[in-house]
PDB file of N, CA and C in Angstrom:
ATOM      1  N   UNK A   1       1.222 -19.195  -6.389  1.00  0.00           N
ATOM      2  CA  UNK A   1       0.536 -17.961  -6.712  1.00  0.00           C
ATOM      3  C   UNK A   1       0.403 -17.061  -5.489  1.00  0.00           C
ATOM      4  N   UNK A   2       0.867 -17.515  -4.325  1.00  0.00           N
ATOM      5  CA  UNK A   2       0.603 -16.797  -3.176  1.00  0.00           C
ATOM      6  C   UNK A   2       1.562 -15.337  -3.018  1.00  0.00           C
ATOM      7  N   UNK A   3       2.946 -15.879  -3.600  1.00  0.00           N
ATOM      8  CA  UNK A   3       3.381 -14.518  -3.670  1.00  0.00           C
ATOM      9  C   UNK A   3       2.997 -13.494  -4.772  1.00  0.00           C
ATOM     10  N   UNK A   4       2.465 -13.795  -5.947  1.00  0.00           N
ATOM     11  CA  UNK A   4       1.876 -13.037  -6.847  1.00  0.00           C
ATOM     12  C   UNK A   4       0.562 -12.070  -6.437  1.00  0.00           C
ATOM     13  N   UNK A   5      -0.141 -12.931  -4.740  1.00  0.00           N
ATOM     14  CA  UNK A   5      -1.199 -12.074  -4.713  1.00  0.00           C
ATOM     15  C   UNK A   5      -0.850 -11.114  -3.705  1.00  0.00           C
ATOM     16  N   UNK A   6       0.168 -11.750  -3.025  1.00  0.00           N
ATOM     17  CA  UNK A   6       0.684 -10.746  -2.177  1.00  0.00           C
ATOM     18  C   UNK A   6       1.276  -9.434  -2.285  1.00  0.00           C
ATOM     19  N   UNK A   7       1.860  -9.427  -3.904  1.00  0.00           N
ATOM     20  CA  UNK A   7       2.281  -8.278  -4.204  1.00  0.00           C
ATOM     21  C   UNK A   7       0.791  -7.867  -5.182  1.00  0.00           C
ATOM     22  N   UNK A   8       0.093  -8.219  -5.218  1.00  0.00           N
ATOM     23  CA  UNK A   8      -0.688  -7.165  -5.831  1.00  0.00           C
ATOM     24  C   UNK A   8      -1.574  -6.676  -4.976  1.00  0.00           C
ATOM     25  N   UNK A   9      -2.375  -7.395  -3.579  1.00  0.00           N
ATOM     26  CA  UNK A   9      -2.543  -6.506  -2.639  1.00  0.00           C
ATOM     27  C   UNK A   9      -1.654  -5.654  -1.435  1.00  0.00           C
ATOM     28  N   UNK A  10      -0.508  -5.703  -1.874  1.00  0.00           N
ATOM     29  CA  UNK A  10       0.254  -4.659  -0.711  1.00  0.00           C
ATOM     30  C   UNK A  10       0.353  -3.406  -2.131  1.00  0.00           C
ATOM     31  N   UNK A  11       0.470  -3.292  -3.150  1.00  0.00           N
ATOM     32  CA  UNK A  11       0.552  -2.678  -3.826  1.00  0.00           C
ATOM     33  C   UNK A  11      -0.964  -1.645  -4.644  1.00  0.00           C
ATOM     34  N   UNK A  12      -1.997  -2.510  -4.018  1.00  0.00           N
ATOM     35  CA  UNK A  12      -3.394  -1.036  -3.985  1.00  0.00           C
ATOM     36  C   UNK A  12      -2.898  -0.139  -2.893  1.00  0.00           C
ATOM     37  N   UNK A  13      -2.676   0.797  -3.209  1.00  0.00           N
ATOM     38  CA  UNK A  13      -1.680   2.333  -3.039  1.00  0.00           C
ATOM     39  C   UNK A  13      -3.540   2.860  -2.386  1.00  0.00           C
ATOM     40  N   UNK A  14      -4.512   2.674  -2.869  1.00  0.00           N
ATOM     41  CA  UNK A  14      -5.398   3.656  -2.445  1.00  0.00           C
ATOM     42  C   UNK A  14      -6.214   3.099  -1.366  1.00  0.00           C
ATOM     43  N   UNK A  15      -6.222   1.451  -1.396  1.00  0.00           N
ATOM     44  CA  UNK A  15      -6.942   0.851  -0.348  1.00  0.00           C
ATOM     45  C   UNK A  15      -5.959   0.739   0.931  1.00  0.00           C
ATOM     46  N   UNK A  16      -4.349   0.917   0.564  1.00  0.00           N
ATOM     47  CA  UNK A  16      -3.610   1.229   1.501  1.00  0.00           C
ATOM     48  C   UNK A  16      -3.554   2.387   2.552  1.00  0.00           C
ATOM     49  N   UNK A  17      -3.644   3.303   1.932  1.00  0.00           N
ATOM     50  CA  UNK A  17      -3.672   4.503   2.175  1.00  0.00           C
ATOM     51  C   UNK A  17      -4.902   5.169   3.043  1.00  0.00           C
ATOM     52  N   UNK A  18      -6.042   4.434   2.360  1.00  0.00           N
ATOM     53  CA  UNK A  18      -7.335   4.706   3.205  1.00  0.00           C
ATOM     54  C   UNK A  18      -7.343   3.808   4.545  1.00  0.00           C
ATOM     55  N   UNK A  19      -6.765   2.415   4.480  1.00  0.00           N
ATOM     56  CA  UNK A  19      -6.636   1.746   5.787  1.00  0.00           C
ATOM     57  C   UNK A  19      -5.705   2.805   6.707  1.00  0.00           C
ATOM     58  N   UNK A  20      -4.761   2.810   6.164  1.00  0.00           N
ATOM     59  CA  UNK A  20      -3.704   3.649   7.204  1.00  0.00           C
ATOM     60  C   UNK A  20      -4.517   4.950   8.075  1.00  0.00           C
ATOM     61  N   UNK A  21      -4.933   5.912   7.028  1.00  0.00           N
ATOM     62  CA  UNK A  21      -5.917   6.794   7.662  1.00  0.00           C
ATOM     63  C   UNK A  21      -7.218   6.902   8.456  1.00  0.00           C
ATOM     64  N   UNK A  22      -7.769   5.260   8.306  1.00  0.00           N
ATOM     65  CA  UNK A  22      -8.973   4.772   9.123  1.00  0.00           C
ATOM     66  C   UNK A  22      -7.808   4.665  10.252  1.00  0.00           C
ATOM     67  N   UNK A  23      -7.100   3.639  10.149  1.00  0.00           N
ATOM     68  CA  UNK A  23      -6.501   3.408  11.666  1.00  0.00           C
ATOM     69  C   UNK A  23      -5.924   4.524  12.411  1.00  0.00           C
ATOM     70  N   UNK A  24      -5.401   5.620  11.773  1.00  0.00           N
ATOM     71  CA  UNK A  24      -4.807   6.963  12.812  1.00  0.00           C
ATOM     72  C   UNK A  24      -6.147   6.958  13.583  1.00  0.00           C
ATOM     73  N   UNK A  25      -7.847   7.240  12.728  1.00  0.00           N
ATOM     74  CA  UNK A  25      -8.647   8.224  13.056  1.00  0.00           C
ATOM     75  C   UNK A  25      -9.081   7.340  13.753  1.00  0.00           C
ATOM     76  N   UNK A  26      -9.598   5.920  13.917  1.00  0.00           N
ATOM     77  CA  UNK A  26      -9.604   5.380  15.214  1.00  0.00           C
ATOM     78  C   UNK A  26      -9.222   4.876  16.602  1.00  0.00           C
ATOM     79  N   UNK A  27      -7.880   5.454  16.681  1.00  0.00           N
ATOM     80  CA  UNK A  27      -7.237   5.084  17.821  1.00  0.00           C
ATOM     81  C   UNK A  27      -7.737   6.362  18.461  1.00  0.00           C
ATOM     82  N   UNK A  28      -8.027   7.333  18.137  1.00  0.00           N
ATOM     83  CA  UNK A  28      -8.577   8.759  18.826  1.00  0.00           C
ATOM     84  C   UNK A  28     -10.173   8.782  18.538  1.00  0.00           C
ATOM     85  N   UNK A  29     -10.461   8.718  19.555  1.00  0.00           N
ATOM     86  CA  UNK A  29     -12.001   9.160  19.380  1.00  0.00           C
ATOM     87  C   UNK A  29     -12.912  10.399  19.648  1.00  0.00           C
ATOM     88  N   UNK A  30     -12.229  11.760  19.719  1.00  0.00           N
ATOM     89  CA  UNK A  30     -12.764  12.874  20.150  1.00  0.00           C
ATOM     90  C   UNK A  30     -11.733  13.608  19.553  1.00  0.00           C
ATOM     91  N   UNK A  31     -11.886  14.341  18.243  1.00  0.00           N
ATOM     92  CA  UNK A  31     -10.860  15.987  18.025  1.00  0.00           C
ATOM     93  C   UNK A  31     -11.240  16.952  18.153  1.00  0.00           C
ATOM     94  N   UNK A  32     -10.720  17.436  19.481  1.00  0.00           N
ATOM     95  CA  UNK A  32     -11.527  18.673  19.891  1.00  0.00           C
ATOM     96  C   UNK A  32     -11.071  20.185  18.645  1.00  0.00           C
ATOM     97  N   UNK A  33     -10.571  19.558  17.875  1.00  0.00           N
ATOM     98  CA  UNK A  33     -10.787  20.897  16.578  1.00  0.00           C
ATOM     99  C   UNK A  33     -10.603  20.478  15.267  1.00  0.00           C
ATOM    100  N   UNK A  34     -11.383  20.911  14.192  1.00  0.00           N
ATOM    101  CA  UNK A  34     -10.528  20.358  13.036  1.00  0.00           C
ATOM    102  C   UNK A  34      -8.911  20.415  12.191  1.00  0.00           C
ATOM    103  N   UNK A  35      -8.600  21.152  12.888  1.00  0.00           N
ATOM    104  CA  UNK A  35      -7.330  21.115  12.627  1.00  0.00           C
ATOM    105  C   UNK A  35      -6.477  20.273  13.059  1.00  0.00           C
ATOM    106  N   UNK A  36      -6.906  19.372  14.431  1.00  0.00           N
ATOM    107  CA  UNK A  36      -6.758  18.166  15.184  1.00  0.00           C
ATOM    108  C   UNK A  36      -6.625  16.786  13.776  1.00  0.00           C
ATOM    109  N   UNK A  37      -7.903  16.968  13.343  1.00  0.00           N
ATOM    110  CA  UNK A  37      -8.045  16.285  12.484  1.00  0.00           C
ATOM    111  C   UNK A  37      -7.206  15.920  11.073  1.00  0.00           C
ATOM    112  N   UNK A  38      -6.900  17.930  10.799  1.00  0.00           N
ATOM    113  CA  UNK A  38      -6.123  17.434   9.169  1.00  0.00           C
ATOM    114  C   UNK A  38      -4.581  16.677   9.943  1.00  0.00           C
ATOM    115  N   UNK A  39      -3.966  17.458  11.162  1.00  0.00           N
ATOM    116  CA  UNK A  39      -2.933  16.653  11.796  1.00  0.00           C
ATOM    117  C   UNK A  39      -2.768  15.416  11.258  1.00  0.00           C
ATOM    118  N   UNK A  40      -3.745  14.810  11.881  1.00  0.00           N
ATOM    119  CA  UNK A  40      -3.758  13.518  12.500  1.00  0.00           C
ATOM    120  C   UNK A  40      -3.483  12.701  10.723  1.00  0.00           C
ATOM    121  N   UNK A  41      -4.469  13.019   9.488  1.00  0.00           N
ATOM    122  CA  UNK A  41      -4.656  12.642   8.519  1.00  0.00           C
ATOM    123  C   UNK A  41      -3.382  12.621   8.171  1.00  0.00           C
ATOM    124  N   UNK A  42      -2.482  14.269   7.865  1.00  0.00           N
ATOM    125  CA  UNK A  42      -1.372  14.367   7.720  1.00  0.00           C
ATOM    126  C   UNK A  42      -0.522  13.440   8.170  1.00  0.00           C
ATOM    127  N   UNK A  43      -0.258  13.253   9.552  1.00  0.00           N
ATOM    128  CA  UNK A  43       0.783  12.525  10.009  1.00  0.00           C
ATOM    129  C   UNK A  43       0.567  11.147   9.648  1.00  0.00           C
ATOM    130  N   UNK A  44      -0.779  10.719   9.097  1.00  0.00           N
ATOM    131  CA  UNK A  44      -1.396   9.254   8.483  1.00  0.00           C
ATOM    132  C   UNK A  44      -0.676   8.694   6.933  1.00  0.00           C
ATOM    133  N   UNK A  45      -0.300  10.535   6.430  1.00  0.00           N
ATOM    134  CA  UNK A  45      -0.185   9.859   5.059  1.00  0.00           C
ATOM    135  C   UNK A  45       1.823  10.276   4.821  1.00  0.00           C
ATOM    136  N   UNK A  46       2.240  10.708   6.023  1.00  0.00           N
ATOM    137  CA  UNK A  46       3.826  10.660   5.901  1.00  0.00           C
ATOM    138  C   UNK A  46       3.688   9.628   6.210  1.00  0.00           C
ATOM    139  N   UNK A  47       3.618   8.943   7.114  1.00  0.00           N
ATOM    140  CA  UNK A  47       4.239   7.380   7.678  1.00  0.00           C
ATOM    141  C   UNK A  47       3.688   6.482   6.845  1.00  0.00           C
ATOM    142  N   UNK A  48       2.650   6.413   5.444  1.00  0.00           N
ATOM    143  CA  UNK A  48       2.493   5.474   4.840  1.00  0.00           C
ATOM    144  C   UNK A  48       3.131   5.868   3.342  1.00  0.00           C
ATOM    145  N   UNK A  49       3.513   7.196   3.379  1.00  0.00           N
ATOM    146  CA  UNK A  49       4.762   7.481   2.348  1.00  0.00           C
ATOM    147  C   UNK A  49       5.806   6.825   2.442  1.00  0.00           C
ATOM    148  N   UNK A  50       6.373   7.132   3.690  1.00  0.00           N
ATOM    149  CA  UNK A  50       8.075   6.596   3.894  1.00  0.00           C
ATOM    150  C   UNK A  50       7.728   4.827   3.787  1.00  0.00           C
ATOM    151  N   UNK A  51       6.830   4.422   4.200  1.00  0.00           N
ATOM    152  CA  UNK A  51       6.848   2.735   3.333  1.00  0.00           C
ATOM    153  C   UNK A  51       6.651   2.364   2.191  1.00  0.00           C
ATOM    154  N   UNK A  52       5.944   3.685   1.518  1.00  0.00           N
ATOM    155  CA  UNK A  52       5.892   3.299   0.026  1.00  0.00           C
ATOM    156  C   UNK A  52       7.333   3.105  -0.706  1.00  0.00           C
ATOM    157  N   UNK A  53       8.453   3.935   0.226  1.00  0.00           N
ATOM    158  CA  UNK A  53       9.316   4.120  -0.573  1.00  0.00           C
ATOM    159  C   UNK A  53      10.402   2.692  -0.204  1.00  0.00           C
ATOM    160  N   UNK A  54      10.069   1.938   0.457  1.00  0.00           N
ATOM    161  CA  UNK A  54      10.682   0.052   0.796  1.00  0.00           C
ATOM    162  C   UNK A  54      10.292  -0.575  -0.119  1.00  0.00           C
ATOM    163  N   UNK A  55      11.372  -1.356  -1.077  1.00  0.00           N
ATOM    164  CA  UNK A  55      10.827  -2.187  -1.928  1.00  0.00           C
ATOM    165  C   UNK A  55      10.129  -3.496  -1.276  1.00  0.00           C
ATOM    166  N   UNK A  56       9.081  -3.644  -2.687  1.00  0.00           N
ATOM    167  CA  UNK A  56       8.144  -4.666  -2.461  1.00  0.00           C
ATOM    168  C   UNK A  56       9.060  -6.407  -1.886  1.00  0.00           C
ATOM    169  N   UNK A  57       8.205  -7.161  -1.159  1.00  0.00           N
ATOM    170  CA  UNK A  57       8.874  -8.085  -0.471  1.00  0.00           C
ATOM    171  C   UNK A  57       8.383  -9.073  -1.272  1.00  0.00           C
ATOM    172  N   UNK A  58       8.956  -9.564  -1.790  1.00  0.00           N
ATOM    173  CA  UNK A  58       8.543 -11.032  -2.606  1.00  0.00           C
ATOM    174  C   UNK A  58       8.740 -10.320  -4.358  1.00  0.00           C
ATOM    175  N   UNK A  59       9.152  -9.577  -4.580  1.00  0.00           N
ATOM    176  CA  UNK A  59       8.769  -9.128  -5.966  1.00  0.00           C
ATOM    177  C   UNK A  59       9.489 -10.195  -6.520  1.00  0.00           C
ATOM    178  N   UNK A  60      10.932 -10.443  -7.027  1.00  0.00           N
ATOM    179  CA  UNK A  60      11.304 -11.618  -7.609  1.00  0.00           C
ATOM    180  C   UNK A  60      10.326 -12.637  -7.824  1.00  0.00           C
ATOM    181  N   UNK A  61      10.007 -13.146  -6.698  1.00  0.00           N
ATOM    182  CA  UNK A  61       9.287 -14.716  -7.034  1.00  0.00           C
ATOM    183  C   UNK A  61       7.835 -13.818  -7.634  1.00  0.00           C
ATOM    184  N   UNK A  62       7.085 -13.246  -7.071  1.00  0.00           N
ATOM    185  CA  UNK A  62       6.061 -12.806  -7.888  1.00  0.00           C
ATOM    186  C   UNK A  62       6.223 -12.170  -9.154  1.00  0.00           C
ATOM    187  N   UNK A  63       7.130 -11.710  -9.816  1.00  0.00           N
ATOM    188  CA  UNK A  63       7.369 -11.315 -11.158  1.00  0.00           C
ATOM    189  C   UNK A  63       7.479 -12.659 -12.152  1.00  0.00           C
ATOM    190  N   UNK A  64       8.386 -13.824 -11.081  1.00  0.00           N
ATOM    191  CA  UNK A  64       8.215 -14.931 -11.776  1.00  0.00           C
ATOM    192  C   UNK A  64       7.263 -15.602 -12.359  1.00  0.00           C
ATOM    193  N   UNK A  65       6.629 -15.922 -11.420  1.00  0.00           N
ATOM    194  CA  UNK A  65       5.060 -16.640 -11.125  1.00  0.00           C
ATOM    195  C   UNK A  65       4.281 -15.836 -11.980  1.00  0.00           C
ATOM    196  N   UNK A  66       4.179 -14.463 -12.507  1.00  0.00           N
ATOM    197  CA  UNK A  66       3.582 -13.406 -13.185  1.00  0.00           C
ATOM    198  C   UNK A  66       4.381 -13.603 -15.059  1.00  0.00           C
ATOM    199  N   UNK A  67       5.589 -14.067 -15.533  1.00  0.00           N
ATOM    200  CA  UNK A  67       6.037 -14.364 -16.305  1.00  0.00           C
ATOM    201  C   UNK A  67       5.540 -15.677 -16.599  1.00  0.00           C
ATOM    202  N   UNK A  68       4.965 -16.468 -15.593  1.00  0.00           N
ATOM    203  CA  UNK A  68       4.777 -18.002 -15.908  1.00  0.00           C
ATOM    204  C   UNK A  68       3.473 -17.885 -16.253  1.00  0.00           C
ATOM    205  N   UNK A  69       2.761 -17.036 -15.770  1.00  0.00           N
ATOM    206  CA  UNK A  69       1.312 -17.351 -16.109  1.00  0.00           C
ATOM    207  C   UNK A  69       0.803 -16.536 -17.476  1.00  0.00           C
ATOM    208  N   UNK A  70       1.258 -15.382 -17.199  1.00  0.00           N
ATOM    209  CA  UNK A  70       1.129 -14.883 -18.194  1.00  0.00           C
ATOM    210  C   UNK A  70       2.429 -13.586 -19.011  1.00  0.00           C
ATOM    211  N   UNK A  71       3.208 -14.558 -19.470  1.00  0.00           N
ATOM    212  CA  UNK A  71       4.079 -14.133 -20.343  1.00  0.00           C
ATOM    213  C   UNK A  71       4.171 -13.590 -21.224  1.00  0.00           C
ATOM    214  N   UNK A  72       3.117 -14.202 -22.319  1.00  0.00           N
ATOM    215  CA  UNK A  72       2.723 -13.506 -23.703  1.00  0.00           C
ATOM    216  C   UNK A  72       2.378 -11.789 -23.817  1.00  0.00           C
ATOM    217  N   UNK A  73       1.054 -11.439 -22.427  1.00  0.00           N
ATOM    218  CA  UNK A  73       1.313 -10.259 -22.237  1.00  0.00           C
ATOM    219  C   UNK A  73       1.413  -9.394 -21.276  1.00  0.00           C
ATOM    220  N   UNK A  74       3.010  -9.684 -21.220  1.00  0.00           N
ATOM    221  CA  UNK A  74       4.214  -8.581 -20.091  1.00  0.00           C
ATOM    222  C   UNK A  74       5.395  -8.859 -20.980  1.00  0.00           C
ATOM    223  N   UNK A  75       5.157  -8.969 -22.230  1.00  0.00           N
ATOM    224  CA  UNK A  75       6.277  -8.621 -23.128  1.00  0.00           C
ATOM    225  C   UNK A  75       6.469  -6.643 -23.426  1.00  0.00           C
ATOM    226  N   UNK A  76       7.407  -6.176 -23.103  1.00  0.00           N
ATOM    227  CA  UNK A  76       7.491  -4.861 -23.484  1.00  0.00           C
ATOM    228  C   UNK A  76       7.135  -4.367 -21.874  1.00  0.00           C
ATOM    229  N   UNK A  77       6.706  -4.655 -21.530  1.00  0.00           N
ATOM    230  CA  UNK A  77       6.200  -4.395 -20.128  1.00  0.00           C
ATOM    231  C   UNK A  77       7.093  -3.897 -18.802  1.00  0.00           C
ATOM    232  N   UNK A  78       8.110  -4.687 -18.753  1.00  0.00           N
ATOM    233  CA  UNK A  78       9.419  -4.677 -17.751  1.00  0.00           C
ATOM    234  C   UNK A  78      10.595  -4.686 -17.938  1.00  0.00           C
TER     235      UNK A  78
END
């Protein structure tokens, strides 16, 4: 089941997204303007775009493991 959980937490898109943007805004600790700021956000949420767009690592075996457990309903699904 380990790869099943692995793809379902690399795949929260919003808890991703908010980590990525905590970590830009803490490696800097002073923006001397807000426009410093939307930057920084900006350049937070291209570089966690262009990884959205790498397929998921383990999906096979976790689709499996996701068919084994519960099969009945992910019929119509994929």
């Amino acid at each position: 089941m380990q790869g099943a959980s692995l793809v379902i937490y690399t795949t929260n898109a919003i808890e991703s997204l908010n980590s990525v943007i905590r970590h830009a805004i803490k490696k800097r600790k002073v923006f001397p303007t807000d426009d410093s700021v939307k930057k920084v956000v900006w350049l937070a949420i291209q570089a966690a775009s262009q990884k959205w767009t790498m397929p998921l690592r383990d999906w096979r075996m976790a689709m499996s493991r996701f068919i084994i457990e519960f099969g009945d309903r992910l019929d119509g699904h994929f």
